[in-house]
PDB file of N, CA and C in Angstrom:
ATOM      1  N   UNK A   1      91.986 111.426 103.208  1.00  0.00           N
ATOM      2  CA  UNK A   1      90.617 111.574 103.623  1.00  0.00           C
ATOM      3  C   UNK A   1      90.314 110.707 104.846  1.00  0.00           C
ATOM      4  N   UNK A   2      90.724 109.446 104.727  1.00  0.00           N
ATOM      5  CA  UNK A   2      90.539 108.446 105.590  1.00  0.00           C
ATOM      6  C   UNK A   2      91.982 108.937 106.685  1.00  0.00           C
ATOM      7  N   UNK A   3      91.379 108.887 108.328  1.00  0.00           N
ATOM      8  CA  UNK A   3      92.614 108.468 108.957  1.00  0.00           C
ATOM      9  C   UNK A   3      92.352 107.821 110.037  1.00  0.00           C
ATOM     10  N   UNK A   4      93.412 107.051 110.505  1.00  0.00           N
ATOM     11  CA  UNK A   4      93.803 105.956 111.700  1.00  0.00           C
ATOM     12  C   UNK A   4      92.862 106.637 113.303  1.00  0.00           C
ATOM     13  N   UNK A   5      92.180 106.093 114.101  1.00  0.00           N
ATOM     14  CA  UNK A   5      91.206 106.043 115.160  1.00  0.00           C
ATOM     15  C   UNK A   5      92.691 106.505 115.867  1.00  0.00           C
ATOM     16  N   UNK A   6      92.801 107.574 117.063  1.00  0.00           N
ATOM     17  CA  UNK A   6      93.913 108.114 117.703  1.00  0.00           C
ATOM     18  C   UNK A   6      94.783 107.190 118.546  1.00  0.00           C
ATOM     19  N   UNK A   7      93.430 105.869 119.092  1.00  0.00           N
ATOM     20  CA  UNK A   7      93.831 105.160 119.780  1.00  0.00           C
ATOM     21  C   UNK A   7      95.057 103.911 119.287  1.00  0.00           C
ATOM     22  N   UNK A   8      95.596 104.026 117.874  1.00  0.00           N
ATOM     23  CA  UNK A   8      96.345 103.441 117.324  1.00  0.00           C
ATOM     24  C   UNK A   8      96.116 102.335 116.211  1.00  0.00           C
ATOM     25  N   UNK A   9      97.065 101.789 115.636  1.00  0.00           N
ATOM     26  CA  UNK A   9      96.938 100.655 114.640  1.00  0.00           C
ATOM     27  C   UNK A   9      96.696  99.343 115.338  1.00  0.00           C
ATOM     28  N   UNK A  10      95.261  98.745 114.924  1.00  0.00           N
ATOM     29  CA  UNK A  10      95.215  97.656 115.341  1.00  0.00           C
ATOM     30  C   UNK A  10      96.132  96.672 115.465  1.00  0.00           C
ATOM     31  N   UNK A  11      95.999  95.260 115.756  1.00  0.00           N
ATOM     32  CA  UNK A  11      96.926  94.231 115.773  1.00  0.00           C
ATOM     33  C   UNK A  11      97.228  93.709 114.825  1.00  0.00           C
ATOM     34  N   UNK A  12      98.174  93.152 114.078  1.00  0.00           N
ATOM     35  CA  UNK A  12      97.547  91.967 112.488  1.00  0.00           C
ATOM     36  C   UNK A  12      98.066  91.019 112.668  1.00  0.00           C
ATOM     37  N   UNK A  13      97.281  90.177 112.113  1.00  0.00           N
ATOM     38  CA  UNK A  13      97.223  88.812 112.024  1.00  0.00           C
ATOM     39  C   UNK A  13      97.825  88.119 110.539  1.00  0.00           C
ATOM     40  N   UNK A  14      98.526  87.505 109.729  1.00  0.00           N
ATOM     41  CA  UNK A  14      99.013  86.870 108.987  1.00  0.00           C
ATOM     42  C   UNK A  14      98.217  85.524 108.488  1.00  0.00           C
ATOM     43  N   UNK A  15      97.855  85.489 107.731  1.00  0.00           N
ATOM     44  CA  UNK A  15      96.958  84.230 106.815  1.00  0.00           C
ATOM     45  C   UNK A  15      97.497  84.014 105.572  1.00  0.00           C
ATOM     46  N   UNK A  16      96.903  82.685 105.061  1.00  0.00           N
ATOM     47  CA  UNK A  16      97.610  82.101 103.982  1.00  0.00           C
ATOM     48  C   UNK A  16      96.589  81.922 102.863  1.00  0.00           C
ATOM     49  N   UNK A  17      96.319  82.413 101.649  1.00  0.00           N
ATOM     50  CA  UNK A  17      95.619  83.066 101.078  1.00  0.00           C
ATOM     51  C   UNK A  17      96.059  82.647  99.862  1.00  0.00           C
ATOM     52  N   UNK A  18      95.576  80.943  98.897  1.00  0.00           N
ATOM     53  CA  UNK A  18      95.826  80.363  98.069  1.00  0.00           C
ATOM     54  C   UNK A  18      98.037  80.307  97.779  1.00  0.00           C
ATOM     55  N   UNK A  19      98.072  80.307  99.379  1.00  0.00           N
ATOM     56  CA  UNK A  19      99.735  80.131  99.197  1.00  0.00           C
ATOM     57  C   UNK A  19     100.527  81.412  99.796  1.00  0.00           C
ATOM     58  N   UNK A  20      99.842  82.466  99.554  1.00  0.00           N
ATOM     59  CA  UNK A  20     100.253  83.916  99.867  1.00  0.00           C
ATOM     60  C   UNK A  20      99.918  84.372 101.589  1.00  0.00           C
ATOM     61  N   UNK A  21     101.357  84.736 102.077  1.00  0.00           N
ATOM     62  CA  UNK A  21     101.212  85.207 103.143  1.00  0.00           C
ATOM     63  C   UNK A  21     100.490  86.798 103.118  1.00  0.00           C
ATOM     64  N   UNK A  22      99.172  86.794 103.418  1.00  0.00           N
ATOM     65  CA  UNK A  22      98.519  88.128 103.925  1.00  0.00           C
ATOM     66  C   UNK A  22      98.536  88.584 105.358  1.00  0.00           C
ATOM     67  N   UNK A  23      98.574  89.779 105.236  1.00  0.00           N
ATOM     68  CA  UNK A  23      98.335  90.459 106.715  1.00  0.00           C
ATOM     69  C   UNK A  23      97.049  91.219 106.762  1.00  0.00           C
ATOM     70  N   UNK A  24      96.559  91.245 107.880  1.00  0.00           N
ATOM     71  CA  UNK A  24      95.275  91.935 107.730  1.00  0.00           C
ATOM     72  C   UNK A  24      94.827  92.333 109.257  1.00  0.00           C
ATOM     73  N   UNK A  25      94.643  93.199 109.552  1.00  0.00           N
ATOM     74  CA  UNK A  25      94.161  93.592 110.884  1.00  0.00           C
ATOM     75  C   UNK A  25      93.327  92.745 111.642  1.00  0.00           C
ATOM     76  N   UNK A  26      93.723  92.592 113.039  1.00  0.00           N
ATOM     77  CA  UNK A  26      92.750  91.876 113.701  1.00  0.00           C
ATOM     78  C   UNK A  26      91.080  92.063 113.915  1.00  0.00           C
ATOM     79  N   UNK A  27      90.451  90.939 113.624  1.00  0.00           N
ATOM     80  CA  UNK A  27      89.202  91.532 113.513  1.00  0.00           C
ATOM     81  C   UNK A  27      89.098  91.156 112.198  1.00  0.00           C
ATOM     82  N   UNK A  28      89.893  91.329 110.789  1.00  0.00           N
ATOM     83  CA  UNK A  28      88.587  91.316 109.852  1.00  0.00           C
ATOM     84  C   UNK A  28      87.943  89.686 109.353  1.00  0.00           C
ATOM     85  N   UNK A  29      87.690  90.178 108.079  1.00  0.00           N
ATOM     86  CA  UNK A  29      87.066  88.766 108.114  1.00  0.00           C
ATOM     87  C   UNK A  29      88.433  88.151 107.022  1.00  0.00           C
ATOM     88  N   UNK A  30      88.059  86.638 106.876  1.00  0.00           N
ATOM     89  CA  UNK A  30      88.630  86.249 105.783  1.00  0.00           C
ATOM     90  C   UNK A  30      88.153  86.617 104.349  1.00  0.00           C
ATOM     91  N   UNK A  31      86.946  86.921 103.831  1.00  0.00           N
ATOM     92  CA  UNK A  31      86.846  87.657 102.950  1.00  0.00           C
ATOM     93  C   UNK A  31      87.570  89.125 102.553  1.00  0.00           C
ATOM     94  N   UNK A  32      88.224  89.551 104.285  1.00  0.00           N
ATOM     95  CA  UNK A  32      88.885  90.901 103.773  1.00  0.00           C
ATOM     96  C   UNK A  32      90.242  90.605 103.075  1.00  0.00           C
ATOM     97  N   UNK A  33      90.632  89.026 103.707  1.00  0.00           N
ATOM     98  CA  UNK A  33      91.736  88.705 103.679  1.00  0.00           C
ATOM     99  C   UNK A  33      92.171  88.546 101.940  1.00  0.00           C
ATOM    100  N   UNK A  34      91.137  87.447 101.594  1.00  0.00           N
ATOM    101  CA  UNK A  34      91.182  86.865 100.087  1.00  0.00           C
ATOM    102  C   UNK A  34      91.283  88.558  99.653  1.00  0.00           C
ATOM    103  N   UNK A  35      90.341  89.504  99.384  1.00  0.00           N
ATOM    104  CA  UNK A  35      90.658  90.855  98.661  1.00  0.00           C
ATOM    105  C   UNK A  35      91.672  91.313  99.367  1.00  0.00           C
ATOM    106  N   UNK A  36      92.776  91.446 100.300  1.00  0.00           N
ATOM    107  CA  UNK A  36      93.888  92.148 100.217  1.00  0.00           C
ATOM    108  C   UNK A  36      94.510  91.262  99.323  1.00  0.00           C
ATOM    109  N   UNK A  37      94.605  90.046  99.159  1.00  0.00           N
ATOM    110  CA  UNK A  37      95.399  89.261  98.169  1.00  0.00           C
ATOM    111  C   UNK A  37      95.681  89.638  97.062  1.00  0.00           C
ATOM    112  N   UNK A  38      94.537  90.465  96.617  1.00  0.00           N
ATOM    113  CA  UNK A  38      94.676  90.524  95.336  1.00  0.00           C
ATOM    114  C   UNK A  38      93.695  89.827  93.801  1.00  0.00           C
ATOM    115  N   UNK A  39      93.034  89.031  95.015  1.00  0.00           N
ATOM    116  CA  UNK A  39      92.775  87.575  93.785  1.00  0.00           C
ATOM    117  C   UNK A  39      91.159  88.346  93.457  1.00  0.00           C
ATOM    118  N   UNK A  40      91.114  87.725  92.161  1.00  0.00           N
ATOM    119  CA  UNK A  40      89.768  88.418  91.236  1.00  0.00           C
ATOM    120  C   UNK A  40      88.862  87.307  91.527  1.00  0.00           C
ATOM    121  N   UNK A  41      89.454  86.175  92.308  1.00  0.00           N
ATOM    122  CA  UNK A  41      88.355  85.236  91.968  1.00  0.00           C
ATOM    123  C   UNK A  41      88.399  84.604  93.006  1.00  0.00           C
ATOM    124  N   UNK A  42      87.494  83.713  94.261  1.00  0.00           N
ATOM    125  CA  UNK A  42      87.638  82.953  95.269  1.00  0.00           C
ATOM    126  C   UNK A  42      86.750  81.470  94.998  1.00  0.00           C
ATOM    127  N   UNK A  43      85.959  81.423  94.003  1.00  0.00           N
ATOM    128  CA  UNK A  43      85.371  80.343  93.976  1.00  0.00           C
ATOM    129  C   UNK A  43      84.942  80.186  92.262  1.00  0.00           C
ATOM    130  N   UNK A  44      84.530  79.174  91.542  1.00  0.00           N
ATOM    131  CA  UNK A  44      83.597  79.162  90.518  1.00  0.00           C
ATOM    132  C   UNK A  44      82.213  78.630  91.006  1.00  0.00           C
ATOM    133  N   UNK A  45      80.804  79.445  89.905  1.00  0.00           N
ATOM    134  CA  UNK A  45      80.145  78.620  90.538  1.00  0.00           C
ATOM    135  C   UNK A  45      79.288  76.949  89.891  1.00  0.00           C
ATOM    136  N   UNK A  46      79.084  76.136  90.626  1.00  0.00           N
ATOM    137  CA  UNK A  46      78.582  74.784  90.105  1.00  0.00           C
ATOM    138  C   UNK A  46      78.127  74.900  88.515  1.00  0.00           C
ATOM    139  N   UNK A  47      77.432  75.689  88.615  1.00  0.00           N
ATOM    140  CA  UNK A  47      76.471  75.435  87.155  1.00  0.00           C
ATOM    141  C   UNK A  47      77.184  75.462  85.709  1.00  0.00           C
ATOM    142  N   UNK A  48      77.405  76.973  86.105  1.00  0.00           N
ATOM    143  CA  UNK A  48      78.209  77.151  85.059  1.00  0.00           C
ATOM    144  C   UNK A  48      79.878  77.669  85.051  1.00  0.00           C
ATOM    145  N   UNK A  49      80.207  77.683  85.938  1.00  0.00           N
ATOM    146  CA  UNK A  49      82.052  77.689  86.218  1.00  0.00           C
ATOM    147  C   UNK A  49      82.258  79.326  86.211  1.00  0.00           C
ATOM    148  N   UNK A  50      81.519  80.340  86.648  1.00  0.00           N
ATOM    149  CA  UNK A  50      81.589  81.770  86.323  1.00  0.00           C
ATOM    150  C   UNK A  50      82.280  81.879  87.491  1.00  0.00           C
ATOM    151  N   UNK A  51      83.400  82.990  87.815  1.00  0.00           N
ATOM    152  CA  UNK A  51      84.205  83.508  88.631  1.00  0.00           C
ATOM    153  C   UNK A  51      83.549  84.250  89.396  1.00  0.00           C
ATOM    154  N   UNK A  52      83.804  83.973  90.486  1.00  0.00           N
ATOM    155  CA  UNK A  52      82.891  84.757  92.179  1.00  0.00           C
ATOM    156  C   UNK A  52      84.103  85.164  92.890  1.00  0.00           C
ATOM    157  N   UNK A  53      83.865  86.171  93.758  1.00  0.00           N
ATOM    158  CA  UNK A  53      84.953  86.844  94.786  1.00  0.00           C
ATOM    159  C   UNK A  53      83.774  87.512  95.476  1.00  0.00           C
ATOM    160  N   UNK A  54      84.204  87.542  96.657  1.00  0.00           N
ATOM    161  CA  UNK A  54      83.120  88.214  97.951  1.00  0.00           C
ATOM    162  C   UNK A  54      82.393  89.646  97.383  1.00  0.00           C
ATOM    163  N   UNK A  55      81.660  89.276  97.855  1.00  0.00           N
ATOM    164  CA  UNK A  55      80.347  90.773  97.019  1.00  0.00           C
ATOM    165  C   UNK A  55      79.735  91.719  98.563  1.00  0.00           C
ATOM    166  N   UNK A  56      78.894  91.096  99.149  1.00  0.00           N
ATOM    167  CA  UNK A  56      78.030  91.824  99.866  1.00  0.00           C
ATOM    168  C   UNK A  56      78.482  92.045 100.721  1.00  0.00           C
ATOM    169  N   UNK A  57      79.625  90.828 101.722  1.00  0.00           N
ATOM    170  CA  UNK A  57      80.270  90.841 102.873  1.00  0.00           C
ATOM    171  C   UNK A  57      79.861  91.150 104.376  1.00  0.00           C
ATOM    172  N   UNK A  58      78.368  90.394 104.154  1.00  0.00           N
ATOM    173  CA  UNK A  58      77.307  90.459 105.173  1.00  0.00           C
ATOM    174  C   UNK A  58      77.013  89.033 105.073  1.00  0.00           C
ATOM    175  N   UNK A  59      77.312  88.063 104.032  1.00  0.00           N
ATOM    176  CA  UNK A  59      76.466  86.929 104.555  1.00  0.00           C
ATOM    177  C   UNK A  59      75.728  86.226 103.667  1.00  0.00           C
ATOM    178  N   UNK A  60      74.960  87.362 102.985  1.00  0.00           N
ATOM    179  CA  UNK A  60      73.837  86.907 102.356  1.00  0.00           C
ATOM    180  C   UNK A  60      73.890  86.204 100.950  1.00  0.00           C
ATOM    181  N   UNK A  61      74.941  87.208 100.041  1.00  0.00           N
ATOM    182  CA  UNK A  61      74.987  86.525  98.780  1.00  0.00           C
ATOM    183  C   UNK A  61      76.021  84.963  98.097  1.00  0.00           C
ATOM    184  N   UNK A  62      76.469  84.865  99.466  1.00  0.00           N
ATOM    185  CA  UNK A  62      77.551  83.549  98.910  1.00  0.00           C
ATOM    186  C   UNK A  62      77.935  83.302  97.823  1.00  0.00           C
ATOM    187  N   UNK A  63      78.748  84.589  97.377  1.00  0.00           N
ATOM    188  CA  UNK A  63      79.456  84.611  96.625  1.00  0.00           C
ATOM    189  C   UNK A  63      80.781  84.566  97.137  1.00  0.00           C
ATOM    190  N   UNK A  64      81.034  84.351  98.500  1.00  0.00           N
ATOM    191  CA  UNK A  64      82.659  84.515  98.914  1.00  0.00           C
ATOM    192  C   UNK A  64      82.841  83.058  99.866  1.00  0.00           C
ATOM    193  N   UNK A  65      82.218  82.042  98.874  1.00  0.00           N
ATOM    194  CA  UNK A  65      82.309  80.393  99.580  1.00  0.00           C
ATOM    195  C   UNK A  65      83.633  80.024  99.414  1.00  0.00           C
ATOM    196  N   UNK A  66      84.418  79.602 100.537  1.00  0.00           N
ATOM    197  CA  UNK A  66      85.936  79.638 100.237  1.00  0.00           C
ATOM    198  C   UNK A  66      86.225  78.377 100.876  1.00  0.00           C
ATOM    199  N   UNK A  67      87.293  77.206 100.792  1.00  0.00           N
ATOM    200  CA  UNK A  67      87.451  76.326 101.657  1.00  0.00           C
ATOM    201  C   UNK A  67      88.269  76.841 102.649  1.00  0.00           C
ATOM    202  N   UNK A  68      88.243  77.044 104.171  1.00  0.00           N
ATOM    203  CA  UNK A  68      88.799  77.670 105.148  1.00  0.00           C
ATOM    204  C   UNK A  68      89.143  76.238 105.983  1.00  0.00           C
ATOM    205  N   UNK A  69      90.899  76.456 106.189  1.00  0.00           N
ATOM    206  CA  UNK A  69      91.343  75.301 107.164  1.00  0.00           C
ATOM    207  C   UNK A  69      90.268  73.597 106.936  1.00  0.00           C
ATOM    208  N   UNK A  70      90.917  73.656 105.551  1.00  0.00           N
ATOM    209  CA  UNK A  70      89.845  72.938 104.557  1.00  0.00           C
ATOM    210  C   UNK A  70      88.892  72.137 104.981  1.00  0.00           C
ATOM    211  N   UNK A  71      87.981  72.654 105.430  1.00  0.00           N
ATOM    212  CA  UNK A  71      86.463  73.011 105.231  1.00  0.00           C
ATOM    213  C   UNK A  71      86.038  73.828 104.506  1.00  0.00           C
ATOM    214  N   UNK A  72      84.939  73.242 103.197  1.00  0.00           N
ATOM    215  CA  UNK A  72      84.511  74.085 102.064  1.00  0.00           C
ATOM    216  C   UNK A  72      83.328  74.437 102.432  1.00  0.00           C
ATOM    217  N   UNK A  73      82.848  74.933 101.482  1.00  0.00           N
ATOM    218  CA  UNK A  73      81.626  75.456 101.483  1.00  0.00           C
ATOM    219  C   UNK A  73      81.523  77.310 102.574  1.00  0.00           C
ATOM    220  N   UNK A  74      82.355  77.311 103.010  1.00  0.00           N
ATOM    221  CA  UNK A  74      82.599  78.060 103.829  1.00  0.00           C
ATOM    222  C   UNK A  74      82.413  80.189 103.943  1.00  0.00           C
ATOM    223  N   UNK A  75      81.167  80.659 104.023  1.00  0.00           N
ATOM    224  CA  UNK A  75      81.089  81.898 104.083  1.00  0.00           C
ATOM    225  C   UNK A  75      82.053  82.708 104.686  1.00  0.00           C
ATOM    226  N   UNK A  76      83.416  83.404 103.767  1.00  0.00           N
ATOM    227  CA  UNK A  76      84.327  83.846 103.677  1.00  0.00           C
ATOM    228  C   UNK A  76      83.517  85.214 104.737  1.00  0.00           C
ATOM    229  N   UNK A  77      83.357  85.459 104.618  1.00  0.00           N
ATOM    230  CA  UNK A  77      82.743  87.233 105.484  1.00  0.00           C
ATOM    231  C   UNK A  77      82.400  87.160 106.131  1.00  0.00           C
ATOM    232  N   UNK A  78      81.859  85.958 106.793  1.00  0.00           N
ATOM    233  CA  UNK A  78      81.525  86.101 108.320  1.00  0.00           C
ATOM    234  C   UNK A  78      82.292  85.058 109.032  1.00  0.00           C
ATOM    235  N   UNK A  79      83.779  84.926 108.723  1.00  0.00           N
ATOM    236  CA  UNK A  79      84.796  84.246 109.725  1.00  0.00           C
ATOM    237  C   UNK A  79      85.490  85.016 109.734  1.00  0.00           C
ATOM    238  N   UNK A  80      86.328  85.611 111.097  1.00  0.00           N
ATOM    239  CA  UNK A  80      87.276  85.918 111.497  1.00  0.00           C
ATOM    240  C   UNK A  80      88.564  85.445 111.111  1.00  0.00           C
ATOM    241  N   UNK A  81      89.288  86.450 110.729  1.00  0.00           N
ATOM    242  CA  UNK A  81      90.958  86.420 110.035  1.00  0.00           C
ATOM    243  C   UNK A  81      91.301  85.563 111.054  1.00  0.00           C
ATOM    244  N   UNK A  82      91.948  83.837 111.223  1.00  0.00           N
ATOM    245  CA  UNK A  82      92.844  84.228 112.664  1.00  0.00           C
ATOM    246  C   UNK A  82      94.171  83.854 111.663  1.00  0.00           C
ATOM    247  N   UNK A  83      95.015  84.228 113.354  1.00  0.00           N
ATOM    248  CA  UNK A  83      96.619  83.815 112.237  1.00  0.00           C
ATOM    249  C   UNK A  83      96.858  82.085 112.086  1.00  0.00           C
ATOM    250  N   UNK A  84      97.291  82.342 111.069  1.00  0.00           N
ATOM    251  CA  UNK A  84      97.516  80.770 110.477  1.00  0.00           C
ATOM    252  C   UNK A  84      96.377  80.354 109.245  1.00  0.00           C
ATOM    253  N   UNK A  85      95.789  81.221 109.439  1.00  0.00           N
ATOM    254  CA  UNK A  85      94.287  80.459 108.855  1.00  0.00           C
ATOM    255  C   UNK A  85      94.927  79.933 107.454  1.00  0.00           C
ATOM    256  N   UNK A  86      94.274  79.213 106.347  1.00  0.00           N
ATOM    257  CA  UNK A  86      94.408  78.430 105.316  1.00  0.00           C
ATOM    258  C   UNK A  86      92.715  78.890 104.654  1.00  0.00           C
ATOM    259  N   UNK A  87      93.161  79.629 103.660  1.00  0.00           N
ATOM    260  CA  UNK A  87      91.979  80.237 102.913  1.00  0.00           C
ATOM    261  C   UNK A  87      92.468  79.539 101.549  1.00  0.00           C
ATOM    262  N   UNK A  88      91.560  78.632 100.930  1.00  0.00           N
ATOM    263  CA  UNK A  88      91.873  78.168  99.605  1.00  0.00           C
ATOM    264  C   UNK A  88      90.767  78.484  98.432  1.00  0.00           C
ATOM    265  N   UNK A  89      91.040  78.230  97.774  1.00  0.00           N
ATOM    266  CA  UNK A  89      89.776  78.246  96.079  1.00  0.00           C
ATOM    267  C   UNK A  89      88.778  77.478  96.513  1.00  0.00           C
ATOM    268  N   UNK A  90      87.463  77.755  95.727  1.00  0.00           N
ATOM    269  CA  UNK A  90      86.787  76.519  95.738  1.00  0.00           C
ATOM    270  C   UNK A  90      85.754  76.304  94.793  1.00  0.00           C
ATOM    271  N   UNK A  91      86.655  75.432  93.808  1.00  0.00           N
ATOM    272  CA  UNK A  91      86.145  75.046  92.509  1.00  0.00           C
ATOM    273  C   UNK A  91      84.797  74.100  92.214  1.00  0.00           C
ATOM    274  N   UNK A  92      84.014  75.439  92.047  1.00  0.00           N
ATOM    275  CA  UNK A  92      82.724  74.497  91.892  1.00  0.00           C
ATOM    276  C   UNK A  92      81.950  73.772  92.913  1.00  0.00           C
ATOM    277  N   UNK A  93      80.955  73.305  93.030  1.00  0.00           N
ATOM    278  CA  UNK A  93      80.254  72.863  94.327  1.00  0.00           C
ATOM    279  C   UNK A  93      80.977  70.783  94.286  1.00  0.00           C
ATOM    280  N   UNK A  94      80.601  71.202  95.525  1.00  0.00           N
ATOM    281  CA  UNK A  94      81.324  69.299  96.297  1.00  0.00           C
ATOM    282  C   UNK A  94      80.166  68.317  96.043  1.00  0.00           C
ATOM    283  N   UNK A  95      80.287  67.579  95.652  1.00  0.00           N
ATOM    284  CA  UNK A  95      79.430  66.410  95.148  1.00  0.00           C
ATOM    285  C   UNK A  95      79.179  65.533  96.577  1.00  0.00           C
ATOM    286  N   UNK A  96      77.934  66.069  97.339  1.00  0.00           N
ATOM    287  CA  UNK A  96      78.223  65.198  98.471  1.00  0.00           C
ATOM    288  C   UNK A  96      77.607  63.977  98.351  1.00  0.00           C
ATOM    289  N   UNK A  97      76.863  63.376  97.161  1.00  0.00           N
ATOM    290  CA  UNK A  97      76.357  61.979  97.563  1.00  0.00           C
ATOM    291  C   UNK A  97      76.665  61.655  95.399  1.00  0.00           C
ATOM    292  N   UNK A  98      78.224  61.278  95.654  1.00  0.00           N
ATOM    293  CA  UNK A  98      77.983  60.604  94.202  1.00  0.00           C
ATOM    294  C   UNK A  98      77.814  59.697  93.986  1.00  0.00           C
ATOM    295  N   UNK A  99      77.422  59.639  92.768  1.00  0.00           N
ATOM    296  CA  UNK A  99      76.569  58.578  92.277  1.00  0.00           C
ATOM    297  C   UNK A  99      77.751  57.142  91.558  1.00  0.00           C
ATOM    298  N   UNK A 100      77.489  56.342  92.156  1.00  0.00           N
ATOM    299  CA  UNK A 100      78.019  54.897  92.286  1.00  0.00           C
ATOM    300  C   UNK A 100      78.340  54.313  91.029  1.00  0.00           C
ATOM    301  N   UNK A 101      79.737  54.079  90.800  1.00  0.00           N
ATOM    302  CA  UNK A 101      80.063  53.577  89.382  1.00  0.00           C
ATOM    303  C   UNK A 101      79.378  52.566  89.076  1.00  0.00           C
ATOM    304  N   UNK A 102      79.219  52.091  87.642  1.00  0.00           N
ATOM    305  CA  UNK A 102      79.003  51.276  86.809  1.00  0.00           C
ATOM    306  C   UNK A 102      80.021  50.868  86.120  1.00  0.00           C
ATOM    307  N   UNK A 103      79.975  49.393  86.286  1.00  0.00           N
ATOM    308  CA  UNK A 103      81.049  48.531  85.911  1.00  0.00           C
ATOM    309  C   UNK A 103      80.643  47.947  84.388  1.00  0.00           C
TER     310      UNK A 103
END
């Protein structure tokens, strides 16, 4: 049903995708990347630890927060695949101001 634009097969680019070498056409995003992987899951979320993988792939629902070339927090769907990239998990939200032991 689907076929290739006449002008040919894009370029691809190669990313690393919790360890896994992916390929993925130039241009997409890293959210396309994590779903060619395979993986059911790209993040948990804070509250309650429920399994997220990219949903809307516009932006909006941040559900596809991934640590990219580790930097977390990171909206998987609106970064560009490049090659090399480092797409990892990202378990739960980052504690950016914790709170100071008690001795």
């Amino acid at each position: 049903m689907f076929q290739l634009r006449p002008e040919g097969r894009p370029a691809n680019v190669i990313v690393v995708v919790e360890g896994r070498l992916v390929r993925v056409p130039a241009g997409a995003s890293a959210a396309a990347a994590i779903l060619a992987a395979g993986l059911h899951s790209i993040r948990e979320t804070s509250v309650k630890g429920s399994a997220r993988a990219p949903y809307c792939m516009m932006g909006v629902c941040h559900d596809c927060l991934a640590d990219i070339d580790g930097v977390a927090n990171q909206r998987s769907c609106m970064i560009e695949a490049r090659a090399g990239m480092q797409i990892r998990c990202q378990n739960r939200g980052r504690r950016l101001n914790p709170a100071p032991q008690s001795s």
